[in-house]
N, C-alpha and C. Protein backbone atom coordinates (compact mmCIF):
# COMPACT_ATOMS: atom_id res chain seq x y z
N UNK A 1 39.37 209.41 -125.64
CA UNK A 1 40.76 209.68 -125.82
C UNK A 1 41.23 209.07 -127.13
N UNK A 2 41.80 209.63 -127.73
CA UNK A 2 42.45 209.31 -129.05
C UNK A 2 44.19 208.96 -128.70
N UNK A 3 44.11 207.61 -129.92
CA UNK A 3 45.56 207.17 -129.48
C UNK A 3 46.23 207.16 -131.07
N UNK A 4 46.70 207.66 -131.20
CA UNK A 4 47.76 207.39 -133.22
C UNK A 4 49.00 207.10 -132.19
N UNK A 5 49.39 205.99 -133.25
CA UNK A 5 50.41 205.84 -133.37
C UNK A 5 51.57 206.37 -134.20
N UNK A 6 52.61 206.41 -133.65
CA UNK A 6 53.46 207.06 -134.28
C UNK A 6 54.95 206.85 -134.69
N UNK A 7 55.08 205.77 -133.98
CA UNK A 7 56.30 204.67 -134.17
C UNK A 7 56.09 203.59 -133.67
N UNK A 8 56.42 202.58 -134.37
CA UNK A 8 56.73 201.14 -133.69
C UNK A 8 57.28 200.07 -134.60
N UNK A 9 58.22 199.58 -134.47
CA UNK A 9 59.01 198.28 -135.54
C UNK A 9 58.46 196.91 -135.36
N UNK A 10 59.16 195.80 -136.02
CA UNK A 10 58.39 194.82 -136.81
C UNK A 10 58.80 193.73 -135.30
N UNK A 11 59.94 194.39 -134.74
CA UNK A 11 60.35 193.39 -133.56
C UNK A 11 60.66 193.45 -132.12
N UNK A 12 60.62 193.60 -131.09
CA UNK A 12 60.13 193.52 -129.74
C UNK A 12 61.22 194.27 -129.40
N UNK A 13 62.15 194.83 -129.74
CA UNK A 13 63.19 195.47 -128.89
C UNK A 13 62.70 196.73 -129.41
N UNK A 14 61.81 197.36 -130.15
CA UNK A 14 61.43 198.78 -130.51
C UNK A 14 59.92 199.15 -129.91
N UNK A 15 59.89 199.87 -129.24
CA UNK A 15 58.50 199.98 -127.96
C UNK A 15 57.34 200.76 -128.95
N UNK A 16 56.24 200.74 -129.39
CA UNK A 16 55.43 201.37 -129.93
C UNK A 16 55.35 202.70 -129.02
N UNK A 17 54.91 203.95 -130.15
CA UNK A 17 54.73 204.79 -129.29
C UNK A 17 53.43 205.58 -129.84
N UNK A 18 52.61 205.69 -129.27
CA UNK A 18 50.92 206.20 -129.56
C UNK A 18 51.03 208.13 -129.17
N UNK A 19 50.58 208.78 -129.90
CA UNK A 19 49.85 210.12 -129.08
C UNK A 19 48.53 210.09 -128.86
N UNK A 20 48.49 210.72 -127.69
CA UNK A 20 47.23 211.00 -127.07
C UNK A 20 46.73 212.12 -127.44
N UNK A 21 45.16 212.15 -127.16
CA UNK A 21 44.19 213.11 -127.15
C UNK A 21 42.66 213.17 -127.15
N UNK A 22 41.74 213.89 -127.35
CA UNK A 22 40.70 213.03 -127.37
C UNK A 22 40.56 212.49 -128.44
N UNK A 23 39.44 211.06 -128.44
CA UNK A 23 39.43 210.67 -129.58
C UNK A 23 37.58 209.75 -129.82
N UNK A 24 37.82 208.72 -130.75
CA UNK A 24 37.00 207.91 -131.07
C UNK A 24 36.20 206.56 -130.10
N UNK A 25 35.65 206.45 -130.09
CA UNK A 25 35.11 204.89 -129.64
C UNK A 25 35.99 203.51 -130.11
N UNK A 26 36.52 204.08 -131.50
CA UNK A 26 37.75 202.87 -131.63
C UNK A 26 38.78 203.20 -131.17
N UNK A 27 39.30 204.18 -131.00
CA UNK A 27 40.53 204.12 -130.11
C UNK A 27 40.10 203.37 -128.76
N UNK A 28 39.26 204.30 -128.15
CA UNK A 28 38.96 203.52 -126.53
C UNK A 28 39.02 202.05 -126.63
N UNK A 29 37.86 201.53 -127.55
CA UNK A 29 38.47 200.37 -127.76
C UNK A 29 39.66 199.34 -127.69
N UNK A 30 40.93 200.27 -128.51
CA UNK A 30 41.55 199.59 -128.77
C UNK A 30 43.09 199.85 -127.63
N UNK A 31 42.46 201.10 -126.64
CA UNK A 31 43.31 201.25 -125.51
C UNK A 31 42.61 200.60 -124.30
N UNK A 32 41.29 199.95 -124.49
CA UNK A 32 40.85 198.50 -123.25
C UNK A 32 40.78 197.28 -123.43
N UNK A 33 40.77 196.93 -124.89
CA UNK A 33 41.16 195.83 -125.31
C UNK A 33 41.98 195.32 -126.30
N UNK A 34 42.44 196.38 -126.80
CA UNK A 34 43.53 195.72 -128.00
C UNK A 34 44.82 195.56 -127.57
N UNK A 35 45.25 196.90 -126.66
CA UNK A 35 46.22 196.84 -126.37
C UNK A 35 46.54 196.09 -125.18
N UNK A 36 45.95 196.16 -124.10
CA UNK A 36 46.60 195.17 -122.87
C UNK A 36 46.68 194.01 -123.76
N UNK A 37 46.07 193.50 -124.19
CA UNK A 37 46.45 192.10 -124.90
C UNK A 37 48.04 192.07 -125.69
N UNK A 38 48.26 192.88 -126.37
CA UNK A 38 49.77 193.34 -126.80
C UNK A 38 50.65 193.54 -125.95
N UNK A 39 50.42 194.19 -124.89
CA UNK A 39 51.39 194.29 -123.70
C UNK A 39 51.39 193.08 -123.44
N UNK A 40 50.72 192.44 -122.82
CA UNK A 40 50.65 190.93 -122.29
C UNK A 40 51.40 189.66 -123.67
N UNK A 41 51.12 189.93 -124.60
CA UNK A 41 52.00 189.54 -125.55
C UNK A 41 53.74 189.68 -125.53
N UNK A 42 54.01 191.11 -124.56
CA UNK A 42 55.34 191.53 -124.90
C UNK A 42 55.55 192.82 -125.18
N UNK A 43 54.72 193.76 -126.04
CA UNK A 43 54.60 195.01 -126.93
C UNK A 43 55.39 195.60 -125.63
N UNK A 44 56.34 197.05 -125.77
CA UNK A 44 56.43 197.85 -125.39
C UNK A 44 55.65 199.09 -125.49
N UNK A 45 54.57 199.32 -124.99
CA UNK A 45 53.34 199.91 -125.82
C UNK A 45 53.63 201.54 -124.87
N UNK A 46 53.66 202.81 -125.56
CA UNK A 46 53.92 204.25 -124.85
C UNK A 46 53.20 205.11 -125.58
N UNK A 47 53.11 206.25 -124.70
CA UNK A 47 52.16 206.90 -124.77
C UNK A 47 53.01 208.58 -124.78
N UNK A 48 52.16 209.07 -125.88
CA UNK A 48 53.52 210.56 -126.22
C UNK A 48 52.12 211.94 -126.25
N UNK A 49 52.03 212.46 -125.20
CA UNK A 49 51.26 213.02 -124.18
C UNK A 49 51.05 214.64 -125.41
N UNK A 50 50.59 215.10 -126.25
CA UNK A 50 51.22 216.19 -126.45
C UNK A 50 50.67 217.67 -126.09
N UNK A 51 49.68 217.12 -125.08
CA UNK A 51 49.06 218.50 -124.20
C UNK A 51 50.12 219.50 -124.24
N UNK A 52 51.54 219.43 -123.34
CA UNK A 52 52.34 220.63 -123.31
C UNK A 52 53.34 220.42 -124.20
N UNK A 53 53.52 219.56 -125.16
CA UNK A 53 54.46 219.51 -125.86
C UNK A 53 54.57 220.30 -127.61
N UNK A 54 55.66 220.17 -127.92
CA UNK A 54 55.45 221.13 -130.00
C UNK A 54 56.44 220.06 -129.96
N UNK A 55 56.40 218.82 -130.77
CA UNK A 55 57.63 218.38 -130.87
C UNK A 55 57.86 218.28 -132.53
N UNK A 56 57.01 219.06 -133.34
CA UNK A 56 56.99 219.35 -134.21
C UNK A 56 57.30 217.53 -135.58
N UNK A 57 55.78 216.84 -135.06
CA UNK A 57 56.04 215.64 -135.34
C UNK A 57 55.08 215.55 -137.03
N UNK A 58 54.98 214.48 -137.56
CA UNK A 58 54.28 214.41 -139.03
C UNK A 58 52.80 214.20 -138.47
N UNK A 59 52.09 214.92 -139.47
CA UNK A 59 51.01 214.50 -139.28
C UNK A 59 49.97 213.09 -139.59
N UNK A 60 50.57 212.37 -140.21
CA UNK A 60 50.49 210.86 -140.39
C UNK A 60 51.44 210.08 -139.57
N UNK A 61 50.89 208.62 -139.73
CA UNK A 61 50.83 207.41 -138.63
C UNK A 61 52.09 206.81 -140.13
N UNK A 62 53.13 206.21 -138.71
CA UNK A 62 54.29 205.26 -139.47
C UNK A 62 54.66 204.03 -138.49
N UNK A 63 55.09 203.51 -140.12
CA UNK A 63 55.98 202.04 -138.95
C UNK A 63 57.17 202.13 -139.70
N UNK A 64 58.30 202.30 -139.14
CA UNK A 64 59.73 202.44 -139.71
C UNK A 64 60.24 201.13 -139.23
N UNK A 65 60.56 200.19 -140.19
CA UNK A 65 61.01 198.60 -140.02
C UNK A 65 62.73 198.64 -140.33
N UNK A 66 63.43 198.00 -139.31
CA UNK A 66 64.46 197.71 -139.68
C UNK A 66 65.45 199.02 -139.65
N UNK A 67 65.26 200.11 -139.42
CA UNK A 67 65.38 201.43 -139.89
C UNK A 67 65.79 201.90 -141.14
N UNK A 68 65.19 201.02 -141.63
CA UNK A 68 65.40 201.18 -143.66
C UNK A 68 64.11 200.88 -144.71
N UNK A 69 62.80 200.68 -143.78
CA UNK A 69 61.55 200.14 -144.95
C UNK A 69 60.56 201.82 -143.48
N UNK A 70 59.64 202.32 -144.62
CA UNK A 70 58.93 203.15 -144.25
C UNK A 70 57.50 202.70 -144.49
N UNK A 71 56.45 202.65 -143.88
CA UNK A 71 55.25 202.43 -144.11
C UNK A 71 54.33 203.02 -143.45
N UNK A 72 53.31 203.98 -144.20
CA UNK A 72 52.46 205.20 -143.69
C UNK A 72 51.14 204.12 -142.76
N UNK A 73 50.55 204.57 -142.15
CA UNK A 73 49.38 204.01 -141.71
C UNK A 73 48.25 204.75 -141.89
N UNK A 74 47.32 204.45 -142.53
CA UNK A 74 46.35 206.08 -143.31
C UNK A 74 44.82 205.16 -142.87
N UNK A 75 44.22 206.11 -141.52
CA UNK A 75 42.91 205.79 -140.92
C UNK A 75 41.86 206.57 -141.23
N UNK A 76 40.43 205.94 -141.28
CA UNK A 76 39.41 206.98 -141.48
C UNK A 76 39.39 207.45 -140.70
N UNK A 77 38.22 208.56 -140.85
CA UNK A 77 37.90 209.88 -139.68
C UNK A 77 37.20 208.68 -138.35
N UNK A 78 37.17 207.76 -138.37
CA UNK A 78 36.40 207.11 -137.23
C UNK A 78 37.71 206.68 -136.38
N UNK A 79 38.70 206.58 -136.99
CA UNK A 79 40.50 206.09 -136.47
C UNK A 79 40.57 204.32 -136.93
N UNK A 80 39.43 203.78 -137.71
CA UNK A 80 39.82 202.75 -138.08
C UNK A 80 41.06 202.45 -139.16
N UNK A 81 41.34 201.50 -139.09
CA UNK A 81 42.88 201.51 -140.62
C UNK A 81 42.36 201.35 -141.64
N UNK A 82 42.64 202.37 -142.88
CA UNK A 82 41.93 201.90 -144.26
C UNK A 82 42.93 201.22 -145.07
N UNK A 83 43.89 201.62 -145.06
CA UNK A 83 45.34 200.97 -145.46
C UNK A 83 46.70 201.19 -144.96
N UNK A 84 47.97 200.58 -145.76
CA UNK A 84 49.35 200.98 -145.32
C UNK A 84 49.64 201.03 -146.54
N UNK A 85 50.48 201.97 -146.90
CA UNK A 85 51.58 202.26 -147.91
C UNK A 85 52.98 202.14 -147.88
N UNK A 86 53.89 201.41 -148.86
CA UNK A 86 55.25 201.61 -148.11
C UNK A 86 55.63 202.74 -149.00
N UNK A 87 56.58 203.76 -148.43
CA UNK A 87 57.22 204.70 -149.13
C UNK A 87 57.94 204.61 -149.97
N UNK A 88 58.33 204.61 -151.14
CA UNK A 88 59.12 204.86 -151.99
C UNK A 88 60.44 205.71 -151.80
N UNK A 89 61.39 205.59 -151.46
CA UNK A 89 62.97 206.40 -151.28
C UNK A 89 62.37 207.16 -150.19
N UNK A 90 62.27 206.93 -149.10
CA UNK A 90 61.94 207.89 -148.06
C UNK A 90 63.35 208.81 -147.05
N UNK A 91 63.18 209.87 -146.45
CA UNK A 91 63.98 210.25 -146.50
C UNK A 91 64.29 209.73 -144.83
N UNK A 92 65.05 208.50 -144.15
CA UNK A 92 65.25 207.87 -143.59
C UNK A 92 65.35 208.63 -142.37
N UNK A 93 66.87 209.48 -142.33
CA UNK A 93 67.35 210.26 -141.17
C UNK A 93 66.52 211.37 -140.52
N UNK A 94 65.53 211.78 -141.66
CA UNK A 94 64.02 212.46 -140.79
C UNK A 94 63.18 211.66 -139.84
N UNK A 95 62.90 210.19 -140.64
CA UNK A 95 61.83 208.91 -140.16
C UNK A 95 62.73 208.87 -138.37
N UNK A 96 63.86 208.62 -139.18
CA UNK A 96 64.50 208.24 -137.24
C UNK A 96 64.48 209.55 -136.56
N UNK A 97 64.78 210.43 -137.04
CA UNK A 97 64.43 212.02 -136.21
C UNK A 97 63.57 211.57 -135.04
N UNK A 98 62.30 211.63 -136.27
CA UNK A 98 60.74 211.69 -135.69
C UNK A 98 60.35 210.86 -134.54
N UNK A 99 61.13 209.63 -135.03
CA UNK A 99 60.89 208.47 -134.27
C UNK A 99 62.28 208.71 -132.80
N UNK A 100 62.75 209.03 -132.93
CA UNK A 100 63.59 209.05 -131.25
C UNK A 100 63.27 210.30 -130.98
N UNK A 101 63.05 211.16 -131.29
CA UNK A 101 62.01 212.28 -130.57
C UNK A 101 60.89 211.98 -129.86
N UNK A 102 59.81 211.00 -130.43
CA UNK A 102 58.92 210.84 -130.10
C UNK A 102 59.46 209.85 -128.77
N UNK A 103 60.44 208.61 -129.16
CA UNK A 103 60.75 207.68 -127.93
C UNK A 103 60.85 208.65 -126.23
N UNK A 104 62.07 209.54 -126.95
CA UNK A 104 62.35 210.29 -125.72
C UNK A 104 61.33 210.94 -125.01
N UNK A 105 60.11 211.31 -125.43
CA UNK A 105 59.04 211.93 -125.03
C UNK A 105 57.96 211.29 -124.27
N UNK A 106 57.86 209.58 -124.62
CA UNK A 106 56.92 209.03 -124.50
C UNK A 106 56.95 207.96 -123.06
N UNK A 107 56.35 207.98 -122.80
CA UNK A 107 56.13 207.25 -121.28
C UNK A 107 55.23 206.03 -121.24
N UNK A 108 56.09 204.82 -120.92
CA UNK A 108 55.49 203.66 -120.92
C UNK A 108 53.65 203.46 -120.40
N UNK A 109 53.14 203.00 -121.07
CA UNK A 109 51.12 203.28 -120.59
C UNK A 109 50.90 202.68 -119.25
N UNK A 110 51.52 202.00 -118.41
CA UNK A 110 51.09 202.13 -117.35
C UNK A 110 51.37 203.19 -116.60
N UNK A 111 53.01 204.43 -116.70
CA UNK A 111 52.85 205.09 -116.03
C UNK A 111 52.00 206.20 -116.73
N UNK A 112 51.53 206.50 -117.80
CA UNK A 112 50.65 207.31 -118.36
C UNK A 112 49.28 207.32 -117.77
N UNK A 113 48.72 205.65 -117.31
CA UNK A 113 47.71 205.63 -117.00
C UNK A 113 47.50 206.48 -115.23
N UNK A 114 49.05 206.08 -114.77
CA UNK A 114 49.15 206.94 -113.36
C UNK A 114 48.65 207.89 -112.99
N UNK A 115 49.20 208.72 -113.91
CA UNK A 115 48.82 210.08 -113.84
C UNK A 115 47.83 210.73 -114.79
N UNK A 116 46.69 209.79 -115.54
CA UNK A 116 45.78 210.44 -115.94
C UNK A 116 44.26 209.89 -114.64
């Protein structure tokens, strides 16, 4: 199963939100051990399902900080992180689009794990 992320901020009141699908050995990884450890930390960690969904989202990984700093997350083909970029003048009111679209869609990972 493959997990990208697709939103999450710098501070605990903004819930990360991952899409699913199949994926890598590092994702699995990092959905049996990276993440319960983050939850258990605090993380609001969710899961944005997009089997039946078009929510017509970017095809790159972001962290929108503060809702005013943009930063891409750009992984190899294995899903490891090769770097982050911050955006230059990004166009903000899209970033939050994307990002409360995706919130509204996404379902906290334990009940995700329910029903898979």
């Amino acid at each position: 199963m493959k997990l990208r992320k697709v939103s999450g901020c710098a501070d605990s009141d903004c819930p990360s939100v991952y899409v699913s699908d199949r994926g890598t050995e590092y994702q699995r990884y990092q959905l049996d051990w990276v993440i319960p450890g983050n939850i258990e930390a605090g993380e609001d960690v969710r899961i944005l399902d997009l089997t039946e969904l078009d929510l017509d989202l970017p095809s790159h990984d972001f962290w929108l900080f503060d809702d005013s700093m943009v930063v891409d997350l750009n992984f190899n083909p294995d899903g490891t992180l090769l770097n982050r970029d911050q955006r230059e003048a990004p166009d903000l009111a899209q970033y939050r689009e994307w990002r409360d679209a995706a919130l509204a869609h996404a379902v906290p990972l334990s009940e995700w794990n329910a029903r898979t």
